[in-house]
PDB file of N, CA and C in Angstrom:
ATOM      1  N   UNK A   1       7.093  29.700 -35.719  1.00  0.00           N
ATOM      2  CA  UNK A   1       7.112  29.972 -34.292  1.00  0.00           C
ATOM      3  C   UNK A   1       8.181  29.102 -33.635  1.00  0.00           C
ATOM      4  N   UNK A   2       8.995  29.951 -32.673  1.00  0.00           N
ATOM      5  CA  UNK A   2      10.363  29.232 -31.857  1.00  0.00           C
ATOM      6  C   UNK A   2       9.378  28.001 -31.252  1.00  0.00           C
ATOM      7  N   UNK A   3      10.178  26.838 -31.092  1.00  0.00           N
ATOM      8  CA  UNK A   3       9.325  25.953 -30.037  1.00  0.00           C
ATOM      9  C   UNK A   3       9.906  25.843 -28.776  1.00  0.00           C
ATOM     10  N   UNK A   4       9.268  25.315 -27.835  1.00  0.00           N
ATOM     11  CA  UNK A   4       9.432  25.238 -26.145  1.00  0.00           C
ATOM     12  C   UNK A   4      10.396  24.019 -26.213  1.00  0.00           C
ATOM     13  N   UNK A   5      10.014  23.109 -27.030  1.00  0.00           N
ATOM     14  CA  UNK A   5       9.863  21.471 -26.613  1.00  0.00           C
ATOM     15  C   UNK A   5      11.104  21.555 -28.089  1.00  0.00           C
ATOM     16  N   UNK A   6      11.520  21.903 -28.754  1.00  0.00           N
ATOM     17  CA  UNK A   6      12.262  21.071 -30.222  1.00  0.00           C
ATOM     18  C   UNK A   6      12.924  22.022 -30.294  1.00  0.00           C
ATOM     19  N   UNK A   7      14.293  22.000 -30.024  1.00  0.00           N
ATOM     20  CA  UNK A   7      15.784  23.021 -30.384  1.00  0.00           C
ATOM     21  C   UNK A   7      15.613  22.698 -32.052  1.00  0.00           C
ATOM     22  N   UNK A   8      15.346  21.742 -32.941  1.00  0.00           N
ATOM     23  CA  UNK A   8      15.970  21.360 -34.381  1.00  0.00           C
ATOM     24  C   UNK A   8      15.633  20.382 -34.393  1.00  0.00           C
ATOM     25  N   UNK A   9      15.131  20.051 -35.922  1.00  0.00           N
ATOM     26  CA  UNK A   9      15.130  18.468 -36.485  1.00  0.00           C
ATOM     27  C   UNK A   9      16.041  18.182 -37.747  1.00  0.00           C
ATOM     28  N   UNK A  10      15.965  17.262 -38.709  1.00  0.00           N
ATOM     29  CA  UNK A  10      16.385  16.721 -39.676  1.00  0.00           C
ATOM     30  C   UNK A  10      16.151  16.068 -40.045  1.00  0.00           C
ATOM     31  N   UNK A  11      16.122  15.803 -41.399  1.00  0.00           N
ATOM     32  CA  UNK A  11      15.299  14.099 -41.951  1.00  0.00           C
ATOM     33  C   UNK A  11      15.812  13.761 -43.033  1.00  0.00           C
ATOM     34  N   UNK A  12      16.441  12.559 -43.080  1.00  0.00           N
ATOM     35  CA  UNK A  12      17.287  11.654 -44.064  1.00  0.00           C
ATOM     36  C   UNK A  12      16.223  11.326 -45.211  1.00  0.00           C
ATOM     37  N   UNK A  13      15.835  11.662 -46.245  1.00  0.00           N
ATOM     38  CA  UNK A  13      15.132  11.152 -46.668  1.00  0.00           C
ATOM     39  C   UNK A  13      15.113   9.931 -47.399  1.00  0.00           C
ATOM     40  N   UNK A  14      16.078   9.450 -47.666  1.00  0.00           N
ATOM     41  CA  UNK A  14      16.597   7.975 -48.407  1.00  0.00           C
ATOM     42  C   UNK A  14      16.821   6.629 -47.109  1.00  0.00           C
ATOM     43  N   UNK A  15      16.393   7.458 -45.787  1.00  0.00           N
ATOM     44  CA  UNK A  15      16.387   6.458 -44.544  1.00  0.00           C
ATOM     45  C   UNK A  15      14.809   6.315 -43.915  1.00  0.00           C
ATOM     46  N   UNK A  16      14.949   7.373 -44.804  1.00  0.00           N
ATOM     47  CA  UNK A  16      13.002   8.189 -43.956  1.00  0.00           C
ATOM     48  C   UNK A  16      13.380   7.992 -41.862  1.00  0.00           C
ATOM     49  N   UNK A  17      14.275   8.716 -42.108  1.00  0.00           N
ATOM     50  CA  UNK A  17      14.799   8.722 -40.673  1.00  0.00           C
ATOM     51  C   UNK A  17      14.996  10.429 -39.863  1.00  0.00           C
ATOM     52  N   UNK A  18      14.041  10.736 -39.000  1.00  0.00           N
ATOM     53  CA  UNK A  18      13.754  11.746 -39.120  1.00  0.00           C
ATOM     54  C   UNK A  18      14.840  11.891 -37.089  1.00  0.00           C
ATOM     55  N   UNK A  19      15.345  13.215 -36.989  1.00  0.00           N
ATOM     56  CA  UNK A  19      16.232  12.848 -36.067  1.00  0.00           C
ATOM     57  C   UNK A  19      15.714  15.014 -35.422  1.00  0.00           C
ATOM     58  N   UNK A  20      15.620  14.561 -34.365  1.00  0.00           N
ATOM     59  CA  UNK A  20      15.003  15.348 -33.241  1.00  0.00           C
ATOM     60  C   UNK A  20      16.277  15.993 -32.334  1.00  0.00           C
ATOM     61  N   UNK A  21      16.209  17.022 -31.788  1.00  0.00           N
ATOM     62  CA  UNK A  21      17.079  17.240 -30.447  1.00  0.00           C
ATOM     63  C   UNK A  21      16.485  18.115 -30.212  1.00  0.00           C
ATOM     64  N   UNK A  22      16.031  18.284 -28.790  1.00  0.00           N
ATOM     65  CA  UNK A  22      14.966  18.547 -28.053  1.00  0.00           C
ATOM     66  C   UNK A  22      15.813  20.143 -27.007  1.00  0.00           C
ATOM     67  N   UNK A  23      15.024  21.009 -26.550  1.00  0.00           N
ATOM     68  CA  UNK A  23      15.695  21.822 -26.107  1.00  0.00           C
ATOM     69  C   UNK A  23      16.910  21.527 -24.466  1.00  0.00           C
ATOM     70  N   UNK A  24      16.384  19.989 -24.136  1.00  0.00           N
ATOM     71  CA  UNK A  24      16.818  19.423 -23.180  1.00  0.00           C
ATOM     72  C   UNK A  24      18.261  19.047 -23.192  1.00  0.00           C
ATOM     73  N   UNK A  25      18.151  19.102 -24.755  1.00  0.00           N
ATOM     74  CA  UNK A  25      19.573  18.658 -25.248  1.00  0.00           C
ATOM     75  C   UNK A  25      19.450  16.997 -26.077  1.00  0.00           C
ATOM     76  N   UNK A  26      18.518  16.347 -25.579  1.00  0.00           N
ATOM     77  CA  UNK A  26      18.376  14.981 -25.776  1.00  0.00           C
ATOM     78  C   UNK A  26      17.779  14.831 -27.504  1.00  0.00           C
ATOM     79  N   UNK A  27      18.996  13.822 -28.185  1.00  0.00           N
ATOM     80  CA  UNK A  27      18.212  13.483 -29.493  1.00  0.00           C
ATOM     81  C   UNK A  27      17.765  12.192 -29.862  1.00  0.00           C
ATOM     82  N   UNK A  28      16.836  12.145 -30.288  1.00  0.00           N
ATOM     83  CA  UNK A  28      16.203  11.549 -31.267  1.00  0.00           C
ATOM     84  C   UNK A  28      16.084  11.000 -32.414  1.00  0.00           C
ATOM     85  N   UNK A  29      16.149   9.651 -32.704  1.00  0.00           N
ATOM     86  CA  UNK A  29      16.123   9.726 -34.337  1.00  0.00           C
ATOM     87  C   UNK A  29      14.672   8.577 -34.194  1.00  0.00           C
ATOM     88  N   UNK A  30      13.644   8.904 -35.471  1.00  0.00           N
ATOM     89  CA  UNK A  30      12.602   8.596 -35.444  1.00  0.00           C
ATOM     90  C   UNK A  30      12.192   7.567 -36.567  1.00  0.00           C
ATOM     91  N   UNK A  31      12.251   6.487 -36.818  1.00  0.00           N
ATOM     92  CA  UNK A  31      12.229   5.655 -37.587  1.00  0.00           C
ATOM     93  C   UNK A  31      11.096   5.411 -38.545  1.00  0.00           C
ATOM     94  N   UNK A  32      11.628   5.264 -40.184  1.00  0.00           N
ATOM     95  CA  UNK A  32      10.546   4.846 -40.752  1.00  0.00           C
ATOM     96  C   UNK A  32       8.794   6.329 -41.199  1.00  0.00           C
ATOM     97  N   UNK A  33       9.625   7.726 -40.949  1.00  0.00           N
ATOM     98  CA  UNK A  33       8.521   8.543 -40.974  1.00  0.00           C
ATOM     99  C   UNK A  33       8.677   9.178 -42.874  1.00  0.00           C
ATOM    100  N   UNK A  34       7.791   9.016 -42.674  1.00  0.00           N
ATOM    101  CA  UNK A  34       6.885   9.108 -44.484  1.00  0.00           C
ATOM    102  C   UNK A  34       7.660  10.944 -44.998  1.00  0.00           C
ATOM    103  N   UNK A  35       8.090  10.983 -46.279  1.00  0.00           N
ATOM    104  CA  UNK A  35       8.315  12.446 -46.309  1.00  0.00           C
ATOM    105  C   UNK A  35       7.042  13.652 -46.468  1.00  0.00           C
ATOM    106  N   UNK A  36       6.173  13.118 -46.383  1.00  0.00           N
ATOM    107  CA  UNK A  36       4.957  13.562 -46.182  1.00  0.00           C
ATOM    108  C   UNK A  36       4.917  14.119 -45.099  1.00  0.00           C
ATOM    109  N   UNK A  37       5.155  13.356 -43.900  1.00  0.00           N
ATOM    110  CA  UNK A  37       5.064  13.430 -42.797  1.00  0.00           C
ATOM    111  C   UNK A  37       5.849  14.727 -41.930  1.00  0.00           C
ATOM    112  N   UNK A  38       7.343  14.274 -42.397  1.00  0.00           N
ATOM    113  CA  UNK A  38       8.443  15.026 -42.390  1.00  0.00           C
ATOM    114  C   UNK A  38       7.696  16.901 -43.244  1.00  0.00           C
ATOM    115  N   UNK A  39       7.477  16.654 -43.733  1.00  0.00           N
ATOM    116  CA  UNK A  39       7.554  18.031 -44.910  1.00  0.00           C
ATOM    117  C   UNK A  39       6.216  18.949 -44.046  1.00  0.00           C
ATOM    118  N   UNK A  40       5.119  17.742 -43.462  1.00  0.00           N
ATOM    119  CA  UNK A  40       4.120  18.878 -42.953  1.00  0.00           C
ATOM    120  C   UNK A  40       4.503  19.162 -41.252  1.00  0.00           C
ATOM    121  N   UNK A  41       5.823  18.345 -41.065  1.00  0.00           N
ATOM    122  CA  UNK A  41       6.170  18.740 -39.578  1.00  0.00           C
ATOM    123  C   UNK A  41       7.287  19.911 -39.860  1.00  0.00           C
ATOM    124  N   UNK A  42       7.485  20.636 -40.607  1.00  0.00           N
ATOM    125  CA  UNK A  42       8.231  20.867 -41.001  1.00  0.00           C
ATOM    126  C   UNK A  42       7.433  22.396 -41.314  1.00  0.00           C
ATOM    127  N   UNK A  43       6.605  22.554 -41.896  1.00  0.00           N
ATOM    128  CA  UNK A  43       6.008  23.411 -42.042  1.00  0.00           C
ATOM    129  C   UNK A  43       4.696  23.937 -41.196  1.00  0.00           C
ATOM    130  N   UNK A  44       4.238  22.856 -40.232  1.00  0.00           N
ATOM    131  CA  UNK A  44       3.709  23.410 -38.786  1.00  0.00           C
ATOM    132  C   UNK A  44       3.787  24.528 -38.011  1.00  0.00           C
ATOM    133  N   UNK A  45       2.825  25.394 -38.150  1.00  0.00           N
ATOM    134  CA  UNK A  45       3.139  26.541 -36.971  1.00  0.00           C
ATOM    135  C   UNK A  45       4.223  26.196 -35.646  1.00  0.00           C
ATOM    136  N   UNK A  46       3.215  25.483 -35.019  1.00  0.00           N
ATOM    137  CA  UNK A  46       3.457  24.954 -33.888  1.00  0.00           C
ATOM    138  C   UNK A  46       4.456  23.292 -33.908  1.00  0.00           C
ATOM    139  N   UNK A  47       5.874  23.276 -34.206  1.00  0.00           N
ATOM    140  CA  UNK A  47       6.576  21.921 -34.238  1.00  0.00           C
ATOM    141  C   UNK A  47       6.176  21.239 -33.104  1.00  0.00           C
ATOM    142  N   UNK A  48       5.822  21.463 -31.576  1.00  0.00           N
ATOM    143  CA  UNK A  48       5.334  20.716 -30.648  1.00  0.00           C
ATOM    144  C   UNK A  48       4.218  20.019 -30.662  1.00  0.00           C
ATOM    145  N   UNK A  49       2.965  21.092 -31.073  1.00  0.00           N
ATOM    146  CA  UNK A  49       1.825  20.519 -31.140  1.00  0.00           C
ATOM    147  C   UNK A  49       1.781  19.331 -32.202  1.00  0.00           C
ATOM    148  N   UNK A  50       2.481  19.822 -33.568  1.00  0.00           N
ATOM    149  CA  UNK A  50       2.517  19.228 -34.765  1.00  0.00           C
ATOM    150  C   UNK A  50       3.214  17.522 -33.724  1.00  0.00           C
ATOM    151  N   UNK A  51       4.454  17.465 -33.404  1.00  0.00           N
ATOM    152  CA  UNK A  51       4.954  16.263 -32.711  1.00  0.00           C
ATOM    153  C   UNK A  51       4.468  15.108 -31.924  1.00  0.00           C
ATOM    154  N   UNK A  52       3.545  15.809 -30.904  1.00  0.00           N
ATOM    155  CA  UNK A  52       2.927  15.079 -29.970  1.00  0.00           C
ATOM    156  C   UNK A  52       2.178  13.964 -30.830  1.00  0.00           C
ATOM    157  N   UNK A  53       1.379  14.763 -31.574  1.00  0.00           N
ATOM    158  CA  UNK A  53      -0.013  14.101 -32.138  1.00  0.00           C
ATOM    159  C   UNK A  53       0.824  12.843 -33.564  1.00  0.00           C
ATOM    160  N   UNK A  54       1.185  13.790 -34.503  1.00  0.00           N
ATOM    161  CA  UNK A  54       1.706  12.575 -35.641  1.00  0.00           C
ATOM    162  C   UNK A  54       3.610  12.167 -35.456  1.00  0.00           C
ATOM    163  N   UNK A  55       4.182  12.109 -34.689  1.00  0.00           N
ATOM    164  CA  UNK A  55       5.466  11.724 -34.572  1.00  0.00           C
ATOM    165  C   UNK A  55       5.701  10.727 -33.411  1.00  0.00           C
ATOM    166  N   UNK A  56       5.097  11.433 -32.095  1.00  0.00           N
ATOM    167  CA  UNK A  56       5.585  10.585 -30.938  1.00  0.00           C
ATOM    168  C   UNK A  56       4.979   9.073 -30.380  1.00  0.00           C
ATOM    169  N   UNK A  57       5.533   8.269 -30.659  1.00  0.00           N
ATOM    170  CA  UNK A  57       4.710   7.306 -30.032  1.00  0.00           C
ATOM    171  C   UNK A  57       3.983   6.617 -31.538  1.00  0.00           C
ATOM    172  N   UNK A  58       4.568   7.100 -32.584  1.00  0.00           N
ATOM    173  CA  UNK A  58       3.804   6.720 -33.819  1.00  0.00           C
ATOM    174  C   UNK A  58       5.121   6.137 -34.524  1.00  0.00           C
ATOM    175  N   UNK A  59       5.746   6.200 -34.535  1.00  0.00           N
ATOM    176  CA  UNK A  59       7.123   5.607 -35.268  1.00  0.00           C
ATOM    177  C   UNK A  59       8.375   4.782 -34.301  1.00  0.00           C
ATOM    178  N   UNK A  60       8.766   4.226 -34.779  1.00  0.00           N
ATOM    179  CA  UNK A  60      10.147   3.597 -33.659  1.00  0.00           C
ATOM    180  C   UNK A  60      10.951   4.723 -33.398  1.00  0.00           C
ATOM    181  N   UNK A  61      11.339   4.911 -32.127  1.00  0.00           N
ATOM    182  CA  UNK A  61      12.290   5.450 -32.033  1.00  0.00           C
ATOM    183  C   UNK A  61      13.502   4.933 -30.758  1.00  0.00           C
ATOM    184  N   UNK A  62      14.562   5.707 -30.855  1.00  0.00           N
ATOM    185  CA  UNK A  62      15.965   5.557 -29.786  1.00  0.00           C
ATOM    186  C   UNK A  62      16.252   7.015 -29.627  1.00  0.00           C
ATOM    187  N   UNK A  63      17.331   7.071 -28.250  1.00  0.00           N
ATOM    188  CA  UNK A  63      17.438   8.191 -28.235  1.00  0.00           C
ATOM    189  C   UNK A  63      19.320   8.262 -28.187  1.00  0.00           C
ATOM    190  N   UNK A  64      19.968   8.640 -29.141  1.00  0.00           N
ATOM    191  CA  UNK A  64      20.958   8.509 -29.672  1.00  0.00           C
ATOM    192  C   UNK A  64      21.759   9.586 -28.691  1.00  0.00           C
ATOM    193  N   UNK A  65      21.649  10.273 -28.621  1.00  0.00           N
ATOM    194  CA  UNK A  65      22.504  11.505 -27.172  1.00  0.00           C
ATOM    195  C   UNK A  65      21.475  12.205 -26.545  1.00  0.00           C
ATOM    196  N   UNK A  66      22.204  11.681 -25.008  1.00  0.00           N
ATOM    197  CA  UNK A  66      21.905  12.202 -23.885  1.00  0.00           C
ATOM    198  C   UNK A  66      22.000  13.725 -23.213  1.00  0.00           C
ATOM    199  N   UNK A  67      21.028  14.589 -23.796  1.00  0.00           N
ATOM    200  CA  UNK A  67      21.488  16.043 -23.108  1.00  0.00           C
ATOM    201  C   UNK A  67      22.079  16.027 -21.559  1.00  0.00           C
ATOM    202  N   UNK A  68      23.046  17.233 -21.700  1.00  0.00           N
ATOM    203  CA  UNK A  68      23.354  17.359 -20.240  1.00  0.00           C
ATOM    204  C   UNK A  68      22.384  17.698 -19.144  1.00  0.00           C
ATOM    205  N   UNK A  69      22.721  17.447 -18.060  1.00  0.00           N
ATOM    206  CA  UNK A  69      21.702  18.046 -17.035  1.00  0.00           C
ATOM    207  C   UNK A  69      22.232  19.755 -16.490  1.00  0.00           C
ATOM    208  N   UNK A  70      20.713  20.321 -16.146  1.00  0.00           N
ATOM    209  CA  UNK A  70      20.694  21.250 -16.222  1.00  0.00           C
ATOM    210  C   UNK A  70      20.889  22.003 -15.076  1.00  0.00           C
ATOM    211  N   UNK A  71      22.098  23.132 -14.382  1.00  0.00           N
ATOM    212  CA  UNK A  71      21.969  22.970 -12.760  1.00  0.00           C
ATOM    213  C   UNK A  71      21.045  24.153 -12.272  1.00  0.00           C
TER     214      UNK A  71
END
């Protein structure tokens, strides 16, 4: 299923560095997430719902580029 909230992810697995860009434009890279983790966000119906609960606020993160604003 398309998501509302997640244009695309990616995940380094030799960094376990999992990297987000959001439909806002704004990315993400998510520190330290298990390939476990990665593989069942990955295969989630829902990538938003899946996010909220085991990604956000559960791992370090920065936000590496700034989407544009939207007019």
């Amino acid at each position: 299923m398309p998501s509302r909230v997640i244009r695309r992810f990616s995940y380094d697995e030799p960094q376990r560095r999992l990297r987000v860009t959001f439909v806002s434009g704004d990315i993400y890279e998510y520190d330290g997430v298990p390939p476990e983790v990665n593989a069942a966000f990955r295969e989630a119906f829902s990538k938003g719902r899946f996010f909220g609960p085991h990604i956000r606020d559960r791992y370090p993160c920065r936000r590496v580029e700034r989407g544009l604003p939207v007019d």
